[in-house]
Each structure stands twice: as structure tokens, then as C-alpha cells.
N, C-alpha and C. Protein backbone atom coordinates (compact mmCIF):
# COMPACT_ATOMS: atom_id res chain seq x y z
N UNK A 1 89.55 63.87 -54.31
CA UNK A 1 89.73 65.20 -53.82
C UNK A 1 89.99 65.20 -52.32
N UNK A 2 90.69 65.87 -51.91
CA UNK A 2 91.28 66.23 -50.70
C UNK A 2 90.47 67.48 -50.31
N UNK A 3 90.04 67.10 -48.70
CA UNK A 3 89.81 67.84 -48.03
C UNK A 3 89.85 69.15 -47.08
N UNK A 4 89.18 70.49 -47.25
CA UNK A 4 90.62 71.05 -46.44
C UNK A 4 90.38 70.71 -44.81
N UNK A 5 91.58 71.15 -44.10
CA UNK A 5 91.29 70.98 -42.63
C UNK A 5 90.43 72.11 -42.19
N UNK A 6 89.45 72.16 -41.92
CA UNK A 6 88.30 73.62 -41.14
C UNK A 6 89.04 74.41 -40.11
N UNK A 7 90.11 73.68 -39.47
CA UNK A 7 91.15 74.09 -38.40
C UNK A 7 92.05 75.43 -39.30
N UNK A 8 92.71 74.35 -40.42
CA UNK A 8 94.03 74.68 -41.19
C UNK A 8 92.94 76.38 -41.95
N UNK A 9 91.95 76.04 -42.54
CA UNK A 9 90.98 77.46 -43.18
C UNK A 9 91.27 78.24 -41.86
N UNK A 10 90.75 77.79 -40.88
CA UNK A 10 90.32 78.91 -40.17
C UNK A 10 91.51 79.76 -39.50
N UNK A 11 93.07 79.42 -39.54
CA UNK A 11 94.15 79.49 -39.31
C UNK A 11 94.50 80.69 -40.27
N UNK A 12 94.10 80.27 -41.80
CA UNK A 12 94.44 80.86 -43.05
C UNK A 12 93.52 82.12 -42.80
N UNK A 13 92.45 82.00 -42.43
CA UNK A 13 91.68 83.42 -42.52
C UNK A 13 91.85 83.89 -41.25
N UNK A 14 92.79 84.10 -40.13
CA UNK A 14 92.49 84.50 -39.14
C UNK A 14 94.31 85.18 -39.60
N UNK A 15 95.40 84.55 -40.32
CA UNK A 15 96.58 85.19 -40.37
C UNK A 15 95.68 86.28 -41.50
N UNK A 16 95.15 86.17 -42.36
CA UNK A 16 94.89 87.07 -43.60
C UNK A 16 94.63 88.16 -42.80
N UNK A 17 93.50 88.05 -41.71
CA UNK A 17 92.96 89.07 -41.22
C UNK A 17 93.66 89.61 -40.76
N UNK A 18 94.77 89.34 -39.86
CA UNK A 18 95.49 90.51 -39.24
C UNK A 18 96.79 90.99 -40.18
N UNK A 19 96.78 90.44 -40.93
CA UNK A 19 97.73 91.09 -42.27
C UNK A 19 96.79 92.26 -43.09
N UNK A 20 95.47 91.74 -43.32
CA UNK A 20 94.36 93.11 -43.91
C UNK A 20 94.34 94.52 -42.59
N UNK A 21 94.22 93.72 -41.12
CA UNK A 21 94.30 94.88 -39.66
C UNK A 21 95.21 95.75 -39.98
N UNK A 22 96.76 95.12 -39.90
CA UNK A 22 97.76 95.65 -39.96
C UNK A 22 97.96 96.72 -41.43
N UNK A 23 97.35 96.63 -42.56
CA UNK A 23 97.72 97.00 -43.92
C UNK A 23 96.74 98.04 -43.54
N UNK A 24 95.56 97.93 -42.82
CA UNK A 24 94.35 99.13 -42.80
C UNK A 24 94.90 100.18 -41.72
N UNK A 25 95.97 100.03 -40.89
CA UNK A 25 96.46 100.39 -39.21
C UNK A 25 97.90 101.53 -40.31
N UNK A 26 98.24 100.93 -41.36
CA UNK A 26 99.33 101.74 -42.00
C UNK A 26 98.57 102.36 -42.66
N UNK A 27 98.11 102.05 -43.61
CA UNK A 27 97.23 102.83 -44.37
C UNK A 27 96.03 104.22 -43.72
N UNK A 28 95.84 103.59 -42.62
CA UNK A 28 94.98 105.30 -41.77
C UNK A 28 96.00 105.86 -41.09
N UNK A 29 97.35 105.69 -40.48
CA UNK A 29 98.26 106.76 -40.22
C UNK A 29 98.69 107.32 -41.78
N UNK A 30 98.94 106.59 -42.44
CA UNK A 30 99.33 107.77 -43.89
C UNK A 30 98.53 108.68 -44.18
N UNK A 31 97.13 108.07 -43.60
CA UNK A 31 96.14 109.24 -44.30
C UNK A 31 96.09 109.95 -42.97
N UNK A 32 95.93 109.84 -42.20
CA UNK A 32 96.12 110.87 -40.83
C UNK A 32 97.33 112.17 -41.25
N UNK A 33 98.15 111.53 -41.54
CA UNK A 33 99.73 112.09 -41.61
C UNK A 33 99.28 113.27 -42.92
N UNK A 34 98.98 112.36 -43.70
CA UNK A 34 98.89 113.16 -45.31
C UNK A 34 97.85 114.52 -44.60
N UNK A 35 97.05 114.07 -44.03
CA UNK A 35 95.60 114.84 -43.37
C UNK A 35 96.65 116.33 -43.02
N UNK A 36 96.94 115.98 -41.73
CA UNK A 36 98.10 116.86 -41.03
C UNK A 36 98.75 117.92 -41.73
N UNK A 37 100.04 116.86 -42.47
CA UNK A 37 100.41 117.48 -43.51
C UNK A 37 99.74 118.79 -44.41
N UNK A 38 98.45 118.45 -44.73
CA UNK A 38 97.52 119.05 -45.99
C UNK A 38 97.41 120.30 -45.10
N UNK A 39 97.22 120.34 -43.24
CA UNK A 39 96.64 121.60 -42.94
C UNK A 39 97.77 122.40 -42.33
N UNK A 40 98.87 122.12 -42.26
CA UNK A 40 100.38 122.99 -41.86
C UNK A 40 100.27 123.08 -43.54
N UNK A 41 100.33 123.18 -44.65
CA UNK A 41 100.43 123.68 -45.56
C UNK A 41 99.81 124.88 -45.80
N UNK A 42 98.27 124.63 -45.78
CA UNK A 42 96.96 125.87 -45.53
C UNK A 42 97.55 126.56 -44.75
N UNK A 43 98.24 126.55 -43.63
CA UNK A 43 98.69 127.41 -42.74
C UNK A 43 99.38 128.47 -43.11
N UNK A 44 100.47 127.54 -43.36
CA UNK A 44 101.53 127.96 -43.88
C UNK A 44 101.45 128.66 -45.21
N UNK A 45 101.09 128.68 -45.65
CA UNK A 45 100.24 129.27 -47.03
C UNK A 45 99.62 130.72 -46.81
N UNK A 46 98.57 130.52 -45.67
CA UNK A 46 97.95 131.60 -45.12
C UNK A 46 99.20 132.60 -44.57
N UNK A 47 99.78 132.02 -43.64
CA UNK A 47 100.56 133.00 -42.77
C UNK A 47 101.70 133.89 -44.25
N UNK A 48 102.13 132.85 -44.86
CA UNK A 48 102.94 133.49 -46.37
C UNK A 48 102.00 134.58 -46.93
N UNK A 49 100.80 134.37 -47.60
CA UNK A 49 100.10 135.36 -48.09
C UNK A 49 99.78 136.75 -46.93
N UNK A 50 99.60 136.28 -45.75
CA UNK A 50 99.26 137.51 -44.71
C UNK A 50 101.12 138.59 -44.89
N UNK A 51 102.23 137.67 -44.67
CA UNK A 51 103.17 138.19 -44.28
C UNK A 51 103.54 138.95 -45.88
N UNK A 52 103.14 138.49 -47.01
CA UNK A 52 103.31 139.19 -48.79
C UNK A 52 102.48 140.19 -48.38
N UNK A 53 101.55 140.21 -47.72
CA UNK A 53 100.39 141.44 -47.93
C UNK A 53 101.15 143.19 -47.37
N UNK A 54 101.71 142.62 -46.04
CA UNK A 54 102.62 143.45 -45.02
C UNK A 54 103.25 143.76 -45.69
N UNK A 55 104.01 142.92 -46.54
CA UNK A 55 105.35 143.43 -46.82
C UNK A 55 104.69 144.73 -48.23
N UNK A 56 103.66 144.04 -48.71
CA UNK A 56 103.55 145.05 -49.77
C UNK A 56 102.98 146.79 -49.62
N UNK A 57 102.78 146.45 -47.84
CA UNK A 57 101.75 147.63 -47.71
C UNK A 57 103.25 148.45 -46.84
N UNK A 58 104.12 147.79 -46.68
CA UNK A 58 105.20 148.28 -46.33
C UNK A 58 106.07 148.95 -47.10
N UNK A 59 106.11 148.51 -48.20
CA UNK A 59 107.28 149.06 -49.06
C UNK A 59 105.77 150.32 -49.47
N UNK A 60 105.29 150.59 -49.77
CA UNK A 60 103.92 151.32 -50.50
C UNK A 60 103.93 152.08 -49.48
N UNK A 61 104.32 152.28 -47.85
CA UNK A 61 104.32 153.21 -47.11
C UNK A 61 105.55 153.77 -46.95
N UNK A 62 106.60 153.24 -47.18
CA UNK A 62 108.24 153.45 -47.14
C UNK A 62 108.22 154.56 -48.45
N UNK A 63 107.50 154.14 -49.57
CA UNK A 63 107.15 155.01 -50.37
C UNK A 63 106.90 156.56 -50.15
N UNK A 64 105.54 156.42 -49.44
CA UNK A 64 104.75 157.62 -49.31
C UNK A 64 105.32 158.76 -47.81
N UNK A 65 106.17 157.74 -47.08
CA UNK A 65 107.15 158.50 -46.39
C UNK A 65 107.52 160.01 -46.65
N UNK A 66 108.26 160.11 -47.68
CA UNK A 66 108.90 161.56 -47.95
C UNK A 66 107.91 162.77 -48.15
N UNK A 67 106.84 162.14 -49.07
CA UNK A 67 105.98 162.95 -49.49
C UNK A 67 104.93 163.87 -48.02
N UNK A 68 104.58 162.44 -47.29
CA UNK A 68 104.35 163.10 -45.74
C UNK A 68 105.31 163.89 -44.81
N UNK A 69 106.72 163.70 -45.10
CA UNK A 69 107.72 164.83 -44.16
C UNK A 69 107.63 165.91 -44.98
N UNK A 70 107.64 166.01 -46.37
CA UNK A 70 107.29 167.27 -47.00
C UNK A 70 106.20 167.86 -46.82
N UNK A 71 105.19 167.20 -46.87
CA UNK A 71 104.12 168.47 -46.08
C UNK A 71 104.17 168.51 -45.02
N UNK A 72 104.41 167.89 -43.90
CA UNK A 72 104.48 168.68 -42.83
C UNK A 72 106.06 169.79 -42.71
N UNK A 73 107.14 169.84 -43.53
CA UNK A 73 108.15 170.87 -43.66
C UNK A 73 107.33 172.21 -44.15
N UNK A 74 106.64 171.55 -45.16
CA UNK A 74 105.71 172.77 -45.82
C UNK A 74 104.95 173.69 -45.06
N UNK A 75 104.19 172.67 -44.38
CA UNK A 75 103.04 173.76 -43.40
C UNK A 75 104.38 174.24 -42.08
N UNK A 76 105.38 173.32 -41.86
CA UNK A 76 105.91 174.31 -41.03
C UNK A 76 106.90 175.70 -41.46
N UNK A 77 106.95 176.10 -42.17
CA UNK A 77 107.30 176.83 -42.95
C UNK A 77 106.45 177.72 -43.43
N UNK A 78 105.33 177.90 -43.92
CA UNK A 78 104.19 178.16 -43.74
C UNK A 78 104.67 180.28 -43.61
N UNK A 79 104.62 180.90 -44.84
CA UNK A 79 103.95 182.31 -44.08
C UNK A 79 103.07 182.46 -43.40
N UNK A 80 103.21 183.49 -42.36
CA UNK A 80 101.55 183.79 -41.43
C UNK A 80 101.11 184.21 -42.67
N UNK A 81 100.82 184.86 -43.53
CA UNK A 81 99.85 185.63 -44.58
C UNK A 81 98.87 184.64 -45.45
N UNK A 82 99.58 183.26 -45.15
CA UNK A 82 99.01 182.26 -45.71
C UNK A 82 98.07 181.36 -45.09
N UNK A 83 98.48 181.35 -43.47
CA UNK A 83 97.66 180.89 -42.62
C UNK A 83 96.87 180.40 -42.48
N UNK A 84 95.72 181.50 -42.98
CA UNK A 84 94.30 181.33 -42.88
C UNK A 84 93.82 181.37 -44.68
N UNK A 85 94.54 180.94 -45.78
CA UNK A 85 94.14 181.02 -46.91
C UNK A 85 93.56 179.49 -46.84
N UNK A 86 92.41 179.86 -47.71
CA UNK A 86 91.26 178.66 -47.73
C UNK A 86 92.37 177.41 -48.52
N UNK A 87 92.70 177.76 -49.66
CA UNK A 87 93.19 176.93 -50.46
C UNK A 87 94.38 175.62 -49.54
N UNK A 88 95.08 176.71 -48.27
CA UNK A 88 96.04 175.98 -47.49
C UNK A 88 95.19 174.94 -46.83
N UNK A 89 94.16 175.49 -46.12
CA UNK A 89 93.32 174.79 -45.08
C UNK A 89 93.39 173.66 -46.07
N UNK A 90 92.37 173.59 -47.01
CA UNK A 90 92.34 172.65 -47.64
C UNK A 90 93.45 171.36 -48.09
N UNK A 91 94.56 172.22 -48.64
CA UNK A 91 95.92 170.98 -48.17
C UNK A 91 96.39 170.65 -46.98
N UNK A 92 96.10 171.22 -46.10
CA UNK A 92 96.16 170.66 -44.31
C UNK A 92 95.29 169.49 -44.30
N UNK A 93 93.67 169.44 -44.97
CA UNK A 93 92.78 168.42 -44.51
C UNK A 93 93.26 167.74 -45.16
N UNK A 94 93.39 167.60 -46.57
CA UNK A 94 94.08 166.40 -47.33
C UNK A 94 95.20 165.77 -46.61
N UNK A 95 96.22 166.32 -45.98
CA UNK A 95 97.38 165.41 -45.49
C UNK A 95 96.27 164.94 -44.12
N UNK A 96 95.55 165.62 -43.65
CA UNK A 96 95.10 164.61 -42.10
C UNK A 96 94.59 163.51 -42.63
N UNK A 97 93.47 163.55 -43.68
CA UNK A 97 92.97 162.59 -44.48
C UNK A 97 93.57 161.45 -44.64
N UNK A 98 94.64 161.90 -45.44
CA UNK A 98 95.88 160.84 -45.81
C UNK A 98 96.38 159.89 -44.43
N UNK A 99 96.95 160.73 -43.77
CA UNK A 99 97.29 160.05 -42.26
C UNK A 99 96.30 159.26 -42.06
N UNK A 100 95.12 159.70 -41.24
CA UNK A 100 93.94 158.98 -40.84
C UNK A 100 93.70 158.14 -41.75
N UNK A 101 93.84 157.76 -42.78
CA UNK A 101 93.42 156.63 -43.19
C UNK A 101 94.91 155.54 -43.42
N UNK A 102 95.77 155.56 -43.44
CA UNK A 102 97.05 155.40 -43.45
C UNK A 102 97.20 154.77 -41.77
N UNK A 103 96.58 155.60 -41.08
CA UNK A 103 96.31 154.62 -39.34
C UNK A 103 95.00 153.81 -39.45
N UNK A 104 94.39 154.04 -40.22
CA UNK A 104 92.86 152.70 -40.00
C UNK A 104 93.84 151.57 -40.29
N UNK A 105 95.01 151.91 -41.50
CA UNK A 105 95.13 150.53 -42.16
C UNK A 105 96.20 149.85 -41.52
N UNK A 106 96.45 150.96 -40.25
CA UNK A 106 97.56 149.83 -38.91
C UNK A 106 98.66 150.72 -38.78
N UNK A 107 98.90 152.12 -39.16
CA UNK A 107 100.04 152.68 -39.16
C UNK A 107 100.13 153.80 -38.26
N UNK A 108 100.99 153.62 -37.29
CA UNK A 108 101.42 154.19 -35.43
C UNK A 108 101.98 155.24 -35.89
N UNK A 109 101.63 156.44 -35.47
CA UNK A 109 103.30 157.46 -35.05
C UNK A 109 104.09 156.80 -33.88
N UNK A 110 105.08 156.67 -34.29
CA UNK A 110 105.88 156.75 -32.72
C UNK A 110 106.55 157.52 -31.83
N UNK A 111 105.99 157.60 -30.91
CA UNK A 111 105.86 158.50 -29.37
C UNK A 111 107.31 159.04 -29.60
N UNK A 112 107.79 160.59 -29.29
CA UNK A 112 109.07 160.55 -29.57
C UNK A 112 109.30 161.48 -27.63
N UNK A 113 108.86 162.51 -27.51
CA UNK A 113 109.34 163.84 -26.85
C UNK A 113 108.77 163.17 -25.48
N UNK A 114 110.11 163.33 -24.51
CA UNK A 114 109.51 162.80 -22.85
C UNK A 114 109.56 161.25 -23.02
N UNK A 115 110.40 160.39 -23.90
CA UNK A 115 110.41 158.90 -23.89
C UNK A 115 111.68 158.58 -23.89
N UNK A 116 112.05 157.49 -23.25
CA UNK A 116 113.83 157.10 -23.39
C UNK A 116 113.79 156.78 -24.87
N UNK A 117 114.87 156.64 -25.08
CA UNK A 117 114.94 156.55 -26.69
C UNK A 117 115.84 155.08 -26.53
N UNK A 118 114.89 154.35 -27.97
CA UNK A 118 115.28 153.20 -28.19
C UNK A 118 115.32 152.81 -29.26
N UNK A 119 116.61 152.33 -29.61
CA UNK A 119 117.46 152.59 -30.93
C UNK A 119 116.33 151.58 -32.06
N UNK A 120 115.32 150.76 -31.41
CA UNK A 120 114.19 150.07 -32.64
C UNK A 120 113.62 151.19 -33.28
N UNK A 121 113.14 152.13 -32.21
CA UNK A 121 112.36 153.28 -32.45
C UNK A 121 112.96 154.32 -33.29
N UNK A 122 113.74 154.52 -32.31
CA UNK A 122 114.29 156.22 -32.38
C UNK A 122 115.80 155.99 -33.00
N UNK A 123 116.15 157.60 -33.94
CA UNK A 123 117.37 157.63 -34.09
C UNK A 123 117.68 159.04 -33.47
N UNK A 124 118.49 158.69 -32.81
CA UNK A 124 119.23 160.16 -32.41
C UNK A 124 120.21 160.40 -33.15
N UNK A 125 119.82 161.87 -33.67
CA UNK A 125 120.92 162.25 -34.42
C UNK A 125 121.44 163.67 -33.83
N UNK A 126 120.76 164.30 -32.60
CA UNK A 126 121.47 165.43 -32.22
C UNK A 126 121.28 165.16 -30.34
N UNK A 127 122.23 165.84 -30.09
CA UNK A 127 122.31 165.56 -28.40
C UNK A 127 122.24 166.89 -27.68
N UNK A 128 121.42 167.56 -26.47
CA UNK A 128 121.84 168.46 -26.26
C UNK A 128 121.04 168.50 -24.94
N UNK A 129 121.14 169.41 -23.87
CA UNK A 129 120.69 169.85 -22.87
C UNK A 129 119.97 168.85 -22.39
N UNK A 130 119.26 168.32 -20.96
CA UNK A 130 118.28 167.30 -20.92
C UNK A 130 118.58 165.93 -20.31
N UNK A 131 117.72 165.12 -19.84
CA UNK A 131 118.07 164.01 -19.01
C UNK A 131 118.53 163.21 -19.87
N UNK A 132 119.39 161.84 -19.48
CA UNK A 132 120.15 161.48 -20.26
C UNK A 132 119.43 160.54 -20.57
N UNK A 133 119.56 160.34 -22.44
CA UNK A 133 119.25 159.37 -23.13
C UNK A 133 117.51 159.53 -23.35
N UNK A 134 117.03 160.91 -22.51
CA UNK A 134 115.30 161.32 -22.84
C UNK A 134 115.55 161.76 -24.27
N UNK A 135 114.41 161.84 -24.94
CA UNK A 135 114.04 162.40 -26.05
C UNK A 135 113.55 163.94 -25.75
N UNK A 136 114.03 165.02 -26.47
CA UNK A 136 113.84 166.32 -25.80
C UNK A 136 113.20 166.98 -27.04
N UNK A 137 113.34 166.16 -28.21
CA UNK A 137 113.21 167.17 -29.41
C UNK A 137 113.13 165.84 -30.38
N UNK A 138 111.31 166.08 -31.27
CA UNK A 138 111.39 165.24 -32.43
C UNK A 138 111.73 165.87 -33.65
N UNK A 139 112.69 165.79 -34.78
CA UNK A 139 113.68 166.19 -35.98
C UNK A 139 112.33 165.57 -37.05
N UNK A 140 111.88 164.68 -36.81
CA UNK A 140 111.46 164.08 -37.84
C UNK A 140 110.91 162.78 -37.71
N UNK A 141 109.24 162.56 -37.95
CA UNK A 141 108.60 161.65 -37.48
C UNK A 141 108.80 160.40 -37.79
N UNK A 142 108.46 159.26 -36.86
CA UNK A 142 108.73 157.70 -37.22
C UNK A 142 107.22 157.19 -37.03
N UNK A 143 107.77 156.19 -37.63
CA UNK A 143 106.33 155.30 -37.54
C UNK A 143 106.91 154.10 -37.76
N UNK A 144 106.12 153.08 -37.29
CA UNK A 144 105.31 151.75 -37.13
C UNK A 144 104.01 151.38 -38.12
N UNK A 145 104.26 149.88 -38.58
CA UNK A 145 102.95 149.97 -39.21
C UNK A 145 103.12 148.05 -38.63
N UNK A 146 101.68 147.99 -37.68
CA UNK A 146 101.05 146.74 -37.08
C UNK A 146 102.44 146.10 -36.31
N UNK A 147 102.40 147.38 -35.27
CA UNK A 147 103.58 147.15 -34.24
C UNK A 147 104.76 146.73 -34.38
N UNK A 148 105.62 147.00 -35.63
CA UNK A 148 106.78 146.99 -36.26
C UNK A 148 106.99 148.50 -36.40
N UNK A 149 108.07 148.59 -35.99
CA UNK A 149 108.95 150.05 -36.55
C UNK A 149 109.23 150.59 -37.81
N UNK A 150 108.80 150.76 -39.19
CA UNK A 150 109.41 150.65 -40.10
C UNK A 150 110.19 151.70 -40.93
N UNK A 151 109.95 153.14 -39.91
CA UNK A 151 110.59 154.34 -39.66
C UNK A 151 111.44 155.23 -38.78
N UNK A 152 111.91 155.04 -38.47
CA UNK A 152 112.43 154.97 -37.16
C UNK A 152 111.86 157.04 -37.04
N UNK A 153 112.35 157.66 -35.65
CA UNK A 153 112.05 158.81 -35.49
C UNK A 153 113.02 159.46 -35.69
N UNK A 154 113.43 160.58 -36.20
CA UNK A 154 114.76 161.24 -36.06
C UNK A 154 114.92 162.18 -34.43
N UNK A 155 115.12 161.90 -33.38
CA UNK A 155 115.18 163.04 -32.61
C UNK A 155 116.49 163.29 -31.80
N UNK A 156 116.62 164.52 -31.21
CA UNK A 156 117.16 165.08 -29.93
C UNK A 156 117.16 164.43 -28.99
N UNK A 157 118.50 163.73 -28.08
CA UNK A 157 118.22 163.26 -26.88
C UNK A 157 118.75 164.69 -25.67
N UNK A 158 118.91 163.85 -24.85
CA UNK A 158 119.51 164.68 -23.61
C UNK A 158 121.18 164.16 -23.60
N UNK A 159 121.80 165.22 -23.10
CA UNK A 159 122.91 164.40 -22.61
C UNK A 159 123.44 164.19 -21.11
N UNK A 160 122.29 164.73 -20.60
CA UNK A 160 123.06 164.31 -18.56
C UNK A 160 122.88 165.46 -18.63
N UNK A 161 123.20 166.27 -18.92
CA UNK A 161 123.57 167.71 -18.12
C UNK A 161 122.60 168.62 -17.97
């Protein structure tokens, strides 16, 4: 039987080792990487479900839009004889109701009368008397819901003159 060299072993286990270094040095960046990877997903995941949520509470307010310019056409329209009838009061609090809770859940009027008008915001659809490009007259309310526009305002600008 042949001997081994203790030199030639110790040669053999000292290349193994840095072939096991090197295999453990790839192997913890993959898992670093994979790591990484795993939490831009969660993220990304999160920010998707936050931005589905918006969108759903968006279209569900794009909805309820008309129904809010109709009552406020309603009450402006409004006989005086009706005024003070209990039954009205009562559909007055219901639409504030509605609103006010409709703004807890992030939803702005936007500022219309005495503001330059800006076409994110505002639509002008009539021009008349007034500094130019002010808002002189709101037609019809806009809103925002969590600092997005998603109504624009209908109003009156000025035209210079």
C-alpha cells in the first residue's frame, strides 16, 4: 500500500475548501437576491391592491356623481313654500350626510369661484365679464378623490374685460 503525501492531502483539502467557500459565496447571493426579489414583490403587490382599491372607490363615486348634482339642482330649484317643510329639511340632511361621509373617505370639492382655472381641475364652459382666465361662476361641482381630480368643475371664467 501506498502512502498518501500529508502535503499532497492537505493541498486536496485546502482546493476542496475554497471550491465549498466559493459554492457557499454563490449560493448566499441567490438567496440574498431571491430574499430581495420576494420583498419588491410584497410591494408591489401591496401598492397593486392599494391602487385596485382607488380605482374601485373611483368608478363607485363617478357613479354616485349625477345623483349628487341632482340634488343639489333640486334644492336649487326648490319652491319658497317648501322651504321650511320638515320632510325637505330632512332630504337636505341626507345629501350632507352623504357628502360628509363621501369626504371622510378622501373626497375634495374643488375650489372653483376667485381661482385661476386649470384645465386638471376646471372646465370652462362659459366665458363672460371678469379677470382673465379667473373663475367667476361655478355651473357645476368637481371633485377630487385623494388629491386626484376625478371630476372636473364646470365653471364661468372671465374674459379680460
Amino acid at each position: 500500500m501506498t502512502q498518501k503525501d500529508p502535503k499532497q492531502d492537505l493541498q486536496e483539502i485546502k482546493l476542496e475548501l475554497a471550491r465549498i467557500r466559493e459554492e457557499h459565496e454563490t449560493l448566499k447571493d441567490t438567496a440574498m437576491r431571491a430574499a430581495a426579489d420576494l420583498q419588491n414583490f410584497k410591494r408591489r403587490i401591496q401598492e397593486e391592491q392599494a391602487d385596485l382599491r382607488i380605482f374601485a372607490n373611483v368608478q363607485l363615486l363617478e357613479a354616485l356623481f349625477p345623483i349628487i348634482d341632482n340634488l343639489k339642482r333640486a334644492f336649487q330649484s326648490l319652491p319658497e313654500n317648501l322651504a321650511e317643510n320638515e320632510w325637505v329639511k330632512g332630504i337636505e340632511s341626507i345629501e350632507k350626510q352623504l357628502i360628509d361621509t363621501l369626504t371622510q373617505l378622501g373626497l375634495e370639492e374643488i375650489k372653483t369661484i376667485g381661482e385661476q382655472l386649470n384645465p386638471e381641475l376646471h372646465e370652462a364652459v362659459l366665458q363672460g365679464p371678469g379677470p382673465k382666465d379667473e373663475i367667476t361662476e361655478e355651473l357645476e361641482k368637481g371633485f377630487a378623490f385623494k388629491g386626484k381630480a376625478i371630476k372636473p368643475a364646470k365653471v364661468k371664467v372671465g374674459d379680460g374685460s
